[in-house]
PDB file of N, CA and C in Angstrom:
ATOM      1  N   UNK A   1      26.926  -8.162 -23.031  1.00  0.00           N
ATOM      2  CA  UNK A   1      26.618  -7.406 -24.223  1.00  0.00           C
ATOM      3  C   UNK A   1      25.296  -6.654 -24.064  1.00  0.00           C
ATOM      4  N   UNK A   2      24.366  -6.954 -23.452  1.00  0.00           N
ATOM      5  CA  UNK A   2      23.074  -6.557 -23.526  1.00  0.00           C
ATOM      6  C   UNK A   2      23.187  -5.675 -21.838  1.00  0.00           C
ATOM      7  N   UNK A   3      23.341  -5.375 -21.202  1.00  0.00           N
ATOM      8  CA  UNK A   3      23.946  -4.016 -20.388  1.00  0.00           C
ATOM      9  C   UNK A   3      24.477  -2.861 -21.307  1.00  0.00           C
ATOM     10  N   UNK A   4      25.606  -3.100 -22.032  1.00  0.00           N
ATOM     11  CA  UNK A   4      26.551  -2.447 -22.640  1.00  0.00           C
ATOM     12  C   UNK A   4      25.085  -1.155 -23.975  1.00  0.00           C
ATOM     13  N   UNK A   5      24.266  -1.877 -23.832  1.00  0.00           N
ATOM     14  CA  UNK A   5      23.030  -1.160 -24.465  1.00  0.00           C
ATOM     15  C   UNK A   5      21.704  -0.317 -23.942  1.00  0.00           C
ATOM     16  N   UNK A   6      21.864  -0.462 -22.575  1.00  0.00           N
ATOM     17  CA  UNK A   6      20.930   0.091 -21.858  1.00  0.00           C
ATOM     18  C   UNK A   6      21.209   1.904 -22.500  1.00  0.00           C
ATOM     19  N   UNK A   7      22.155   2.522 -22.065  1.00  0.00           N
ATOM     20  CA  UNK A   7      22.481   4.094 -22.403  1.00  0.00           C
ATOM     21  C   UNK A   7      21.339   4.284 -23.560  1.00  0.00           C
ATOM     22  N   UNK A   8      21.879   3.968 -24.466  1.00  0.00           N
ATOM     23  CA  UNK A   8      21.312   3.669 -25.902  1.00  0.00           C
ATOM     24  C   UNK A   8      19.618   3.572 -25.878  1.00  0.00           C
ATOM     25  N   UNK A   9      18.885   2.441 -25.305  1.00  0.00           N
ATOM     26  CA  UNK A   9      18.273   2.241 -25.223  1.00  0.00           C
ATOM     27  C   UNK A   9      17.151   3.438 -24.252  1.00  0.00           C
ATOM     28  N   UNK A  10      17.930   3.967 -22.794  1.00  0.00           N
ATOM     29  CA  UNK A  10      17.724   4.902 -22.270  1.00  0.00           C
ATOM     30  C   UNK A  10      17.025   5.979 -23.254  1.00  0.00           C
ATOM     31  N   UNK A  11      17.816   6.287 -24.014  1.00  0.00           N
ATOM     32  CA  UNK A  11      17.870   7.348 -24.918  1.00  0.00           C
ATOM     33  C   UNK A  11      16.563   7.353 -25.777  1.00  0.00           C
ATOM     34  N   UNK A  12      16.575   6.595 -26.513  1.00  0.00           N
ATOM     35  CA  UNK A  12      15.328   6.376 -27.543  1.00  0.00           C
ATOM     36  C   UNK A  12      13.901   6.301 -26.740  1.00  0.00           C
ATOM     37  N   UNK A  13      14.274   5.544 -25.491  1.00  0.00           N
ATOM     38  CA  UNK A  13      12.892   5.785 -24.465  1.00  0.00           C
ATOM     39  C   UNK A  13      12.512   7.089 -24.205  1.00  0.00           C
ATOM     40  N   UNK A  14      13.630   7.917 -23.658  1.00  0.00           N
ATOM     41  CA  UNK A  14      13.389   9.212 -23.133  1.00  0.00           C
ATOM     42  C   UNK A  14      12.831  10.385 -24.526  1.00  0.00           C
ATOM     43  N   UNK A  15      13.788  10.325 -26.055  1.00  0.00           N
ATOM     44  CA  UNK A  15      13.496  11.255 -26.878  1.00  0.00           C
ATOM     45  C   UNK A  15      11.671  10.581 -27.198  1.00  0.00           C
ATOM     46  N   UNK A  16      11.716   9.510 -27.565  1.00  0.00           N
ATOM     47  CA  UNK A  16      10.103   9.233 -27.639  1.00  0.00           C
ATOM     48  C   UNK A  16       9.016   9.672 -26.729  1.00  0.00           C
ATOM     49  N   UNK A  17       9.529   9.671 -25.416  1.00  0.00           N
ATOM     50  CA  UNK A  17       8.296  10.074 -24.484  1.00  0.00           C
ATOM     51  C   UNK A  17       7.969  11.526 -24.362  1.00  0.00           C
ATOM     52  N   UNK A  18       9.097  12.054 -24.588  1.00  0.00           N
ATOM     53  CA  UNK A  18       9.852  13.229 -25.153  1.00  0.00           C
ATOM     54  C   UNK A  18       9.038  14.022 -25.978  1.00  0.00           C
ATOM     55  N   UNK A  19       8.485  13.653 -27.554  1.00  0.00           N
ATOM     56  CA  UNK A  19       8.124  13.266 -28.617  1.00  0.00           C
ATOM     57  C   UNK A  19       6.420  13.636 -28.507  1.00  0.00           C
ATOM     58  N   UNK A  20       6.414  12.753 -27.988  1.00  0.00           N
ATOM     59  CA  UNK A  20       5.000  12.297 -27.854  1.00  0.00           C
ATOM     60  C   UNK A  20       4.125  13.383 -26.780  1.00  0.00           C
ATOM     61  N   UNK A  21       5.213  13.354 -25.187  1.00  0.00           N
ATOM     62  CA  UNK A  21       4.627  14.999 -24.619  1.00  0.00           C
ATOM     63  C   UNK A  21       4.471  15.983 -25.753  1.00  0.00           C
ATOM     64  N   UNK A  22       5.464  16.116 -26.320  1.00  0.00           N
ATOM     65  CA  UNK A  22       5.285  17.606 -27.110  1.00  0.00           C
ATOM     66  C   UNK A  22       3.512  17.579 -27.956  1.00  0.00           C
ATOM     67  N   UNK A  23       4.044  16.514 -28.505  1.00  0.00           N
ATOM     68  CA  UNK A  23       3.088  16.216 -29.848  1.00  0.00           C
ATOM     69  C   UNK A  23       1.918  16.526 -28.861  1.00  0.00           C
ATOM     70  N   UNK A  24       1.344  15.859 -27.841  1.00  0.00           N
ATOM     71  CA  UNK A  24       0.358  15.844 -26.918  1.00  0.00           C
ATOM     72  C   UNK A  24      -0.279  16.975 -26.474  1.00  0.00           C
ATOM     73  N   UNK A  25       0.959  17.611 -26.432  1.00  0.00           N
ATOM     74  CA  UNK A  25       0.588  19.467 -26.011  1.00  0.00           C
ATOM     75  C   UNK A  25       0.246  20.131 -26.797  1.00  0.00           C
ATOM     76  N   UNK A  26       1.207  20.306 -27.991  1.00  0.00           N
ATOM     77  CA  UNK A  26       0.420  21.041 -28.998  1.00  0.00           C
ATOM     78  C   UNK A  26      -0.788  20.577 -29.444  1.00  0.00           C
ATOM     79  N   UNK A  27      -1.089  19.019 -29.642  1.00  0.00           N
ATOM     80  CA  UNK A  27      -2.395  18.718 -30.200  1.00  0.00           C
ATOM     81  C   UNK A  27      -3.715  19.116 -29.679  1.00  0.00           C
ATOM     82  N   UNK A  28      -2.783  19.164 -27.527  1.00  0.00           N
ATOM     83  CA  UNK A  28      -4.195  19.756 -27.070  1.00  0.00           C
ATOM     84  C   UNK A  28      -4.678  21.282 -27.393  1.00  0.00           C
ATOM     85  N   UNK A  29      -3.147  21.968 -27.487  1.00  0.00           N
ATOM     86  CA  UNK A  29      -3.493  23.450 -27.475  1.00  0.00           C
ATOM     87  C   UNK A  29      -4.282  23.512 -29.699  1.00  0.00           C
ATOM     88  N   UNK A  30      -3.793  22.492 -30.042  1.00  0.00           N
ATOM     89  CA  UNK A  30      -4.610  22.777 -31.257  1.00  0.00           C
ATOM     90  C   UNK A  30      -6.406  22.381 -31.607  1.00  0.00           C
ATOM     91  N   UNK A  31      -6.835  21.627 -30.722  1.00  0.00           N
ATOM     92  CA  UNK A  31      -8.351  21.126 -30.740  1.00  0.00           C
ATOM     93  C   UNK A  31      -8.700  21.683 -29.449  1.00  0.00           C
ATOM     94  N   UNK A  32      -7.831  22.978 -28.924  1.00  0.00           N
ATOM     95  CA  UNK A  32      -8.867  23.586 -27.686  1.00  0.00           C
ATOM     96  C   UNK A  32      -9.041  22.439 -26.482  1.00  0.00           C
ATOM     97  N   UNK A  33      -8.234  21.718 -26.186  1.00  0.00           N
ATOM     98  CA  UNK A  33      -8.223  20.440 -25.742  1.00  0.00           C
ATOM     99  C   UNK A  33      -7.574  21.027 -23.952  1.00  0.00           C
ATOM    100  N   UNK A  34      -8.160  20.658 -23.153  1.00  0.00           N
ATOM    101  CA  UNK A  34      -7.521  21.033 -21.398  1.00  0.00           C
ATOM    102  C   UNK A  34      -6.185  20.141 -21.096  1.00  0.00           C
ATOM    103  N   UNK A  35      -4.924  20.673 -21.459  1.00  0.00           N
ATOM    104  CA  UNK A  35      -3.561  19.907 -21.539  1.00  0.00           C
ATOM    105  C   UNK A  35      -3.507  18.887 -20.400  1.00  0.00           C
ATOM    106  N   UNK A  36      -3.993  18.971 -19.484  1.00  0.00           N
ATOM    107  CA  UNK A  36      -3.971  18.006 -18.641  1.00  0.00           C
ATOM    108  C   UNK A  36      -4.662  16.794 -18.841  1.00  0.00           C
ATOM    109  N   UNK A  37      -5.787  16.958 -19.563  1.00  0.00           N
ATOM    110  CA  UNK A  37      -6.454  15.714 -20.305  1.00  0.00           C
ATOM    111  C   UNK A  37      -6.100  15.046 -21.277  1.00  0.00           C
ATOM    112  N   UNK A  38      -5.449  16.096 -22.481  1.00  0.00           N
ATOM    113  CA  UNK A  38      -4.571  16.031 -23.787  1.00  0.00           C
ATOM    114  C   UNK A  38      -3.532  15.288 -23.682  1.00  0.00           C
ATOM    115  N   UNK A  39      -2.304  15.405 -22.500  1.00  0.00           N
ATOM    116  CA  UNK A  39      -0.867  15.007 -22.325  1.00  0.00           C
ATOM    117  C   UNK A  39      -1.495  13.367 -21.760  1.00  0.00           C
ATOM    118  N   UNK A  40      -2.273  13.155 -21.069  1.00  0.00           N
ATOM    119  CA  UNK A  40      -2.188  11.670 -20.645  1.00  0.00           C
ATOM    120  C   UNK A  40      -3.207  10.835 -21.821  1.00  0.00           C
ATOM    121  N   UNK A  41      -4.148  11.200 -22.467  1.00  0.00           N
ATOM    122  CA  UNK A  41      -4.534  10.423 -23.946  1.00  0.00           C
ATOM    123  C   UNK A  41      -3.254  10.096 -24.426  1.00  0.00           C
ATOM    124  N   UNK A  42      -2.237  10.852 -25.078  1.00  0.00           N
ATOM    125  CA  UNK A  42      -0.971  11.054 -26.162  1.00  0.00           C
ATOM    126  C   UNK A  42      -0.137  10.203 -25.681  1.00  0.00           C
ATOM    127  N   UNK A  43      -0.043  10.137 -24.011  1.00  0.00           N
ATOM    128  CA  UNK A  43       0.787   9.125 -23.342  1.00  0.00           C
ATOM    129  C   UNK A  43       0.387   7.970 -23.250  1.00  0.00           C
ATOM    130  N   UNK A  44      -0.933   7.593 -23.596  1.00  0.00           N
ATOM    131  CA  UNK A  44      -1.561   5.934 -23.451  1.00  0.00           C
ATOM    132  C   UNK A  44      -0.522   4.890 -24.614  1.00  0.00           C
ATOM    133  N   UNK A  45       0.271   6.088 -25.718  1.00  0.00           N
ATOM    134  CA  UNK A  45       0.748   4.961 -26.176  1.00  0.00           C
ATOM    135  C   UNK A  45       1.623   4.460 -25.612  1.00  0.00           C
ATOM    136  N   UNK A  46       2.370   4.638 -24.775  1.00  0.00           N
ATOM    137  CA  UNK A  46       3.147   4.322 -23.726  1.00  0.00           C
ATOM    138  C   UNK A  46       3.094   2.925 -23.274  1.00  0.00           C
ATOM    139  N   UNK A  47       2.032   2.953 -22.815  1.00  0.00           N
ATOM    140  CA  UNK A  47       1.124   2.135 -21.827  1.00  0.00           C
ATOM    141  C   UNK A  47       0.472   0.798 -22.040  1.00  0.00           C
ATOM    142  N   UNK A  48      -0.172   0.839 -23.368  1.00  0.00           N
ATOM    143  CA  UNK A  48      -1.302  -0.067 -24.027  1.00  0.00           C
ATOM    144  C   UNK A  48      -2.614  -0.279 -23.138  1.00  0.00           C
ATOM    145  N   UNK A  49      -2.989  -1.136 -24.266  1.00  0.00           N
ATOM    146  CA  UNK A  49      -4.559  -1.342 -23.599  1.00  0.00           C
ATOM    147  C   UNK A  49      -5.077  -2.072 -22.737  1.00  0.00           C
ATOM    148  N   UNK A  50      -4.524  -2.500 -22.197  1.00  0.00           N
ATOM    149  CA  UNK A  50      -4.975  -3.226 -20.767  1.00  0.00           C
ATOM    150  C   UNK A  50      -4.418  -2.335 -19.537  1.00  0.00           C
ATOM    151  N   UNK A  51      -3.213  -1.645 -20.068  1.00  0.00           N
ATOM    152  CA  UNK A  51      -2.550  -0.885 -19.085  1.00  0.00           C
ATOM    153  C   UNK A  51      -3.550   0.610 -19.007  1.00  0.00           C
ATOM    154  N   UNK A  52      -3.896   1.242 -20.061  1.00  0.00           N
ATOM    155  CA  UNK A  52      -5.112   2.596 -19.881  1.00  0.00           C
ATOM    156  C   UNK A  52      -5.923   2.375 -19.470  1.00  0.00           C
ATOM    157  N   UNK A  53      -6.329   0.895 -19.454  1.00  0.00           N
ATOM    158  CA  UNK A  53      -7.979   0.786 -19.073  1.00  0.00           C
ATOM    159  C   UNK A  53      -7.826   1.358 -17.425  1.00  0.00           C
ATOM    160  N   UNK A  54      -7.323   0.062 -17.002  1.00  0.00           N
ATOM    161  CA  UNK A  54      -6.210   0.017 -15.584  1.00  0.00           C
ATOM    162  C   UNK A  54      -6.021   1.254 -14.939  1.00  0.00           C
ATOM    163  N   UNK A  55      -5.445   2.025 -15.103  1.00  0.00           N
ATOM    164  CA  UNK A  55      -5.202   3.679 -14.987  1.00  0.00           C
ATOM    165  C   UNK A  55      -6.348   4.155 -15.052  1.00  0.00           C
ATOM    166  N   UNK A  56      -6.937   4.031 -16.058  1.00  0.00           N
ATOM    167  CA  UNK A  56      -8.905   5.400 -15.490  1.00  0.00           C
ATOM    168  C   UNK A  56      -9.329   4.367 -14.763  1.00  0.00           C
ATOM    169  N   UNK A  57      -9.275   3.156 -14.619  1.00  0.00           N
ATOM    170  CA  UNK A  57     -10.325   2.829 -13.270  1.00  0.00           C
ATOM    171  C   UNK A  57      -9.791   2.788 -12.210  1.00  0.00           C
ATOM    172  N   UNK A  58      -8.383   3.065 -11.850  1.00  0.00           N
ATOM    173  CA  UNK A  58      -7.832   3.217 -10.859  1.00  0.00           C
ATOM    174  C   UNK A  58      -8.185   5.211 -10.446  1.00  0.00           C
ATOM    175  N   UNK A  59      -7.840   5.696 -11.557  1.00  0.00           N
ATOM    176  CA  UNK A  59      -8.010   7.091 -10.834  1.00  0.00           C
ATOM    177  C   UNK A  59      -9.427   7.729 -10.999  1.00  0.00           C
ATOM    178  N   UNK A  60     -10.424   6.528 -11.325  1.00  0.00           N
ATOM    179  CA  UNK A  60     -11.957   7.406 -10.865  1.00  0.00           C
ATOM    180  C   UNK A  60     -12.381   6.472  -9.839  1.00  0.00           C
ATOM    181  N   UNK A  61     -11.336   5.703  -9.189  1.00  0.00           N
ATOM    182  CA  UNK A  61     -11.655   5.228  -8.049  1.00  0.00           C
ATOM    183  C   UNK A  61     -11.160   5.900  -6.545  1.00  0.00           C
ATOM    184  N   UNK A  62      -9.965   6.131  -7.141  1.00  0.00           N
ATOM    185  CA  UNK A  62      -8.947   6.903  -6.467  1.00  0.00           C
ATOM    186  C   UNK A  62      -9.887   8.530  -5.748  1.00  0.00           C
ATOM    187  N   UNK A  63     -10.297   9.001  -6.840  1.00  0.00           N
ATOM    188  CA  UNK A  63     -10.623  10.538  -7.148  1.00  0.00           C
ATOM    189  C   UNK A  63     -11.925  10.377  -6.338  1.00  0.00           C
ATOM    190  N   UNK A  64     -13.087   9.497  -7.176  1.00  0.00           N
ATOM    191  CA  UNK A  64     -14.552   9.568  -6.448  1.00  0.00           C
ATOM    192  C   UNK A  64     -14.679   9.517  -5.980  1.00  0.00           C
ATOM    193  N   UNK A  65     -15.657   9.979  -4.450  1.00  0.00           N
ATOM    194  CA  UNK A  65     -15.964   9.751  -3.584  1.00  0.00           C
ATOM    195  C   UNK A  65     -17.277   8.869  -3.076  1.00  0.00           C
ATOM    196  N   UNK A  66     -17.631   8.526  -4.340  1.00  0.00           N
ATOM    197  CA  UNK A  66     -18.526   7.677  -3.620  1.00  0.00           C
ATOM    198  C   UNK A  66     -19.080   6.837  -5.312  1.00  0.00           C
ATOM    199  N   UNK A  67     -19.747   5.665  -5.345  1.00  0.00           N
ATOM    200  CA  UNK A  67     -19.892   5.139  -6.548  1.00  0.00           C
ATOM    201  C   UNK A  67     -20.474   6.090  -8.003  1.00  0.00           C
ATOM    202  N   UNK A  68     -21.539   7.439  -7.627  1.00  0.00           N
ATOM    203  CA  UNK A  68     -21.835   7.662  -8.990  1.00  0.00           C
ATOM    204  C   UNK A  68     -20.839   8.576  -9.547  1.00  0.00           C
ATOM    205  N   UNK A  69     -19.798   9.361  -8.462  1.00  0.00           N
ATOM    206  CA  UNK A  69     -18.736  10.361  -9.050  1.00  0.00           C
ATOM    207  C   UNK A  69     -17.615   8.935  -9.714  1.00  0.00           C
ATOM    208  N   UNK A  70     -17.292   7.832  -9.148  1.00  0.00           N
ATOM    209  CA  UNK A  70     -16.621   7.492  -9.798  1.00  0.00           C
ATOM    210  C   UNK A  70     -17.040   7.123 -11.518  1.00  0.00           C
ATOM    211  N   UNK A  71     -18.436   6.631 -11.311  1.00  0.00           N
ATOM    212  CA  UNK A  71     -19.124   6.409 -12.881  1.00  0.00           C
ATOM    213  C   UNK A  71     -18.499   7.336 -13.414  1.00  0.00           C
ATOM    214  N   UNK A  72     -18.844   8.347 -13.446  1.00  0.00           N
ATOM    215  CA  UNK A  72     -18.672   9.810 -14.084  1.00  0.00           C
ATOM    216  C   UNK A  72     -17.453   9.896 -14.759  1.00  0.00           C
ATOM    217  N   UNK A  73     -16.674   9.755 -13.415  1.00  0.00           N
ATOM    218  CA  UNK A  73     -15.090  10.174 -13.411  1.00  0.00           C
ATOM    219  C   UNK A  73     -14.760   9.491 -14.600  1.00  0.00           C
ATOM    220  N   UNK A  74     -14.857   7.752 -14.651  1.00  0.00           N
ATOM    221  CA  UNK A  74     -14.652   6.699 -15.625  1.00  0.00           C
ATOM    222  C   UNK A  74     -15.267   6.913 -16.773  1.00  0.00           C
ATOM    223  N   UNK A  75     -16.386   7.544 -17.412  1.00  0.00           N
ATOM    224  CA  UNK A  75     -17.130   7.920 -18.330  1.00  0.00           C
ATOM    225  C   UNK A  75     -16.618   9.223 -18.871  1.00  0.00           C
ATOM    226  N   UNK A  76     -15.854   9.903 -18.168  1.00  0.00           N
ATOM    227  CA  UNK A  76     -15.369  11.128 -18.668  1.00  0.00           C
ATOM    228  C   UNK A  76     -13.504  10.972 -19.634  1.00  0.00           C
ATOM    229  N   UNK A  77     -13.181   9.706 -19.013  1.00  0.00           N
ATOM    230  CA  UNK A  77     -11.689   9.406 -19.508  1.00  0.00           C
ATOM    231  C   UNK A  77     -11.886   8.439 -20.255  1.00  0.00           C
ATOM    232  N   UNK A  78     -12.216   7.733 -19.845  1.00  0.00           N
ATOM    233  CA  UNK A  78     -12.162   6.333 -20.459  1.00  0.00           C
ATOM    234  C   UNK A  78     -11.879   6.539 -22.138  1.00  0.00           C
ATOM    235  N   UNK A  79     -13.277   6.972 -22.672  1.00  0.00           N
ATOM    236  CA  UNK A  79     -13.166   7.135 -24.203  1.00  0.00           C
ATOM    237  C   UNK A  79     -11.876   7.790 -24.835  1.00  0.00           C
ATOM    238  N   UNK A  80     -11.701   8.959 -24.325  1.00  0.00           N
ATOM    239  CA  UNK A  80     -10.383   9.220 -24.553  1.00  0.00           C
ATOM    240  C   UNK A  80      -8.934   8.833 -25.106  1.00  0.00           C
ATOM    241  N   UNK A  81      -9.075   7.677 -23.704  1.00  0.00           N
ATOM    242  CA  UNK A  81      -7.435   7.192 -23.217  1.00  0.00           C
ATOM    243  C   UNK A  81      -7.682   6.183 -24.558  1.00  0.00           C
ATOM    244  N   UNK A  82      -8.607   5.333 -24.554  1.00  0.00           N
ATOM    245  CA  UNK A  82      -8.810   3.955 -25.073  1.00  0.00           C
ATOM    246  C   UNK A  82      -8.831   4.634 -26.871  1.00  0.00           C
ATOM    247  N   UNK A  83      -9.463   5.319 -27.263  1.00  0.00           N
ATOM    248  CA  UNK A  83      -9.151   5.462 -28.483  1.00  0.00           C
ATOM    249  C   UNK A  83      -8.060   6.483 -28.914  1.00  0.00           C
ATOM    250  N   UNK A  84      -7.634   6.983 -28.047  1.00  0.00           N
ATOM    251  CA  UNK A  84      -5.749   7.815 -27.910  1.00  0.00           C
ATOM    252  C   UNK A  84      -5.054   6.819 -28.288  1.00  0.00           C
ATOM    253  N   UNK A  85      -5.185   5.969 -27.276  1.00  0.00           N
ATOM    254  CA  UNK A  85      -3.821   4.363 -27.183  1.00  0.00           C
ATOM    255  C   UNK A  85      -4.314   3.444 -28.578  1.00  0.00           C
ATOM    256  N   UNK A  86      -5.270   3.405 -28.986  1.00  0.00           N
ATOM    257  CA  UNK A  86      -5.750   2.724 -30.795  1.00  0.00           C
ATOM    258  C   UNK A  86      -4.856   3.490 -31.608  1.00  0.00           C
ATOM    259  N   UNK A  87      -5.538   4.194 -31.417  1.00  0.00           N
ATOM    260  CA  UNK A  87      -4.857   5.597 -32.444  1.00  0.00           C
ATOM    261  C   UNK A  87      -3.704   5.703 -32.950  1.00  0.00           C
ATOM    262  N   UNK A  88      -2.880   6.008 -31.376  1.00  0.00           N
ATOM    263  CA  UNK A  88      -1.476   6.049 -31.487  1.00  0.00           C
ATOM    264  C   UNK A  88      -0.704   4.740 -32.061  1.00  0.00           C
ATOM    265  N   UNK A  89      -1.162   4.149 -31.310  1.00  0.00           N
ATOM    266  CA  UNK A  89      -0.723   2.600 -31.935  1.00  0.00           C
ATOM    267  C   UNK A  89      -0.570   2.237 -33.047  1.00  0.00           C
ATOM    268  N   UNK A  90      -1.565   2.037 -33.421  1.00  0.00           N
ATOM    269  CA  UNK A  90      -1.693   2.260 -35.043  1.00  0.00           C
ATOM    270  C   UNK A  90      -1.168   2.394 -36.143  1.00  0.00           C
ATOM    271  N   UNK A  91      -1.387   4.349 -35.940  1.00  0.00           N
ATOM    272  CA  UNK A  91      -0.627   4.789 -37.063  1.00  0.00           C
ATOM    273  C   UNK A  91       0.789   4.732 -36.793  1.00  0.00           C
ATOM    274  N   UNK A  92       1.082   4.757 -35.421  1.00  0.00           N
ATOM    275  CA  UNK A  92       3.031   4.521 -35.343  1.00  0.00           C
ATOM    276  C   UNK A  92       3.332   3.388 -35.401  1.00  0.00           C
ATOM    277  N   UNK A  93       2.250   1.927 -35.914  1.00  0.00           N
ATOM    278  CA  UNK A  93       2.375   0.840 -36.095  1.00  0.00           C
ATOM    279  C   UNK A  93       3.059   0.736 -37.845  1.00  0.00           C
ATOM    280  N   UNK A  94       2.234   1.573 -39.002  1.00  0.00           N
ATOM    281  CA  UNK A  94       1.583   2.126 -39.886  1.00  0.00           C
ATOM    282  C   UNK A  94       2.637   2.916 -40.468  1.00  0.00           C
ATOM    283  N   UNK A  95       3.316   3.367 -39.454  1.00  0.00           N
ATOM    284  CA  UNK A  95       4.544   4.097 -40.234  1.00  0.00           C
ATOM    285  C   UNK A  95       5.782   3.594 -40.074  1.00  0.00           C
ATOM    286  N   UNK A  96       6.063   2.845 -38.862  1.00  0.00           N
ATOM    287  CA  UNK A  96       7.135   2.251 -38.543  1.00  0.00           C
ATOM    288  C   UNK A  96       7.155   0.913 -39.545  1.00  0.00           C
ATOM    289  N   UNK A  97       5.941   0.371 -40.278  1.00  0.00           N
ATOM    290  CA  UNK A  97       6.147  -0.795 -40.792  1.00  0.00           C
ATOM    291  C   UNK A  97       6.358   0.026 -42.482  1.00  0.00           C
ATOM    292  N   UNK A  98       5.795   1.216 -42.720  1.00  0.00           N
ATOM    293  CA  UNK A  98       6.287   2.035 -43.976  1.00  0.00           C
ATOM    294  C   UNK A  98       7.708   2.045 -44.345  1.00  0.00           C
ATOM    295  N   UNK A  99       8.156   2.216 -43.189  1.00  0.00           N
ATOM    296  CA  UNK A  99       9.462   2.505 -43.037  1.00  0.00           C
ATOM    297  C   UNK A  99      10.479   1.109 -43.093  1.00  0.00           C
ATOM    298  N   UNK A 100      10.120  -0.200 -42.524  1.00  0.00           N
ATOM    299  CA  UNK A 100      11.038  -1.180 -42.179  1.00  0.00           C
ATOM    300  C   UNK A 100      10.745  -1.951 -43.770  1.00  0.00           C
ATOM    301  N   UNK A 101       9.631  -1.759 -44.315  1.00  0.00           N
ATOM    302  CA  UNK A 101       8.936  -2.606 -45.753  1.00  0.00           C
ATOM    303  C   UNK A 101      10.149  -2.365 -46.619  1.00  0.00           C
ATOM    304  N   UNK A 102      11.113  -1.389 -46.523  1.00  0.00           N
ATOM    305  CA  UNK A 102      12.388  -0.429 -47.371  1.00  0.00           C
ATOM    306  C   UNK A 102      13.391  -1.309 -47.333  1.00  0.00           C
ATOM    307  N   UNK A 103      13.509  -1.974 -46.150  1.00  0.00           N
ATOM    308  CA  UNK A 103      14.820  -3.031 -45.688  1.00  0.00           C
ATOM    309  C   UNK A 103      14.546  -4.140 -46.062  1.00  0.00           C
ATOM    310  N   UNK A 104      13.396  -4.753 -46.533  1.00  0.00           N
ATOM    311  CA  UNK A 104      13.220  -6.131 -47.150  1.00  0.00           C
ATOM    312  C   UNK A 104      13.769  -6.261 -48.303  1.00  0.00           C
TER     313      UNK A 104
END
């Protein structure tokens, strides 16, 4: 029974991530935001918070070449990702429970 749901499940993964690129893009092109910085904040909800942290210290380790570019690198995302992935969380915590409070 629980195979017989993957398609399904497929689906709602893909229109959400889906969703959330868009939302990501326009939000960057609306706060003047560099889309390449914009699209991976929007995507931390994806991810969560142990998982974003994880990701900028992997890619200002990855990227830097030597310890103070990685500081940098990590000081330049970090804030971002970490209050993107709050954020998002949150309020799609916030609305999804708006929404399920109807079925009680």
């Amino acid at each position: 029974m629980g195979i017989s749901r993957l398609p399904e499940t497929f689906l709602i993964m893909f229109v959400g991530i889906f969703g959330i690129f868009t939302g990501g893009f326009l939000g960057s092109k609306l706060f003047k935001w560099d889309p390449l910085k914009g699209l991976p904040v929007a995507l931390t909800a994806t991810v969560g918070f142990p998982g974003d942290y994880l990701v900028c210290e992997e890619i200002s380790r990855s990227v830097g070449r030597n310890k103070v570019e990685e500081e940098i690198i990590l000081n330049e995302i970090l804030t971002p990702m970490l209050i993107g992935g709050f954020t998002t969380v949150t309020v799609g915590s916030v609305v999804i429970a708006s929404i399920l409070i109807k079925t009680l």
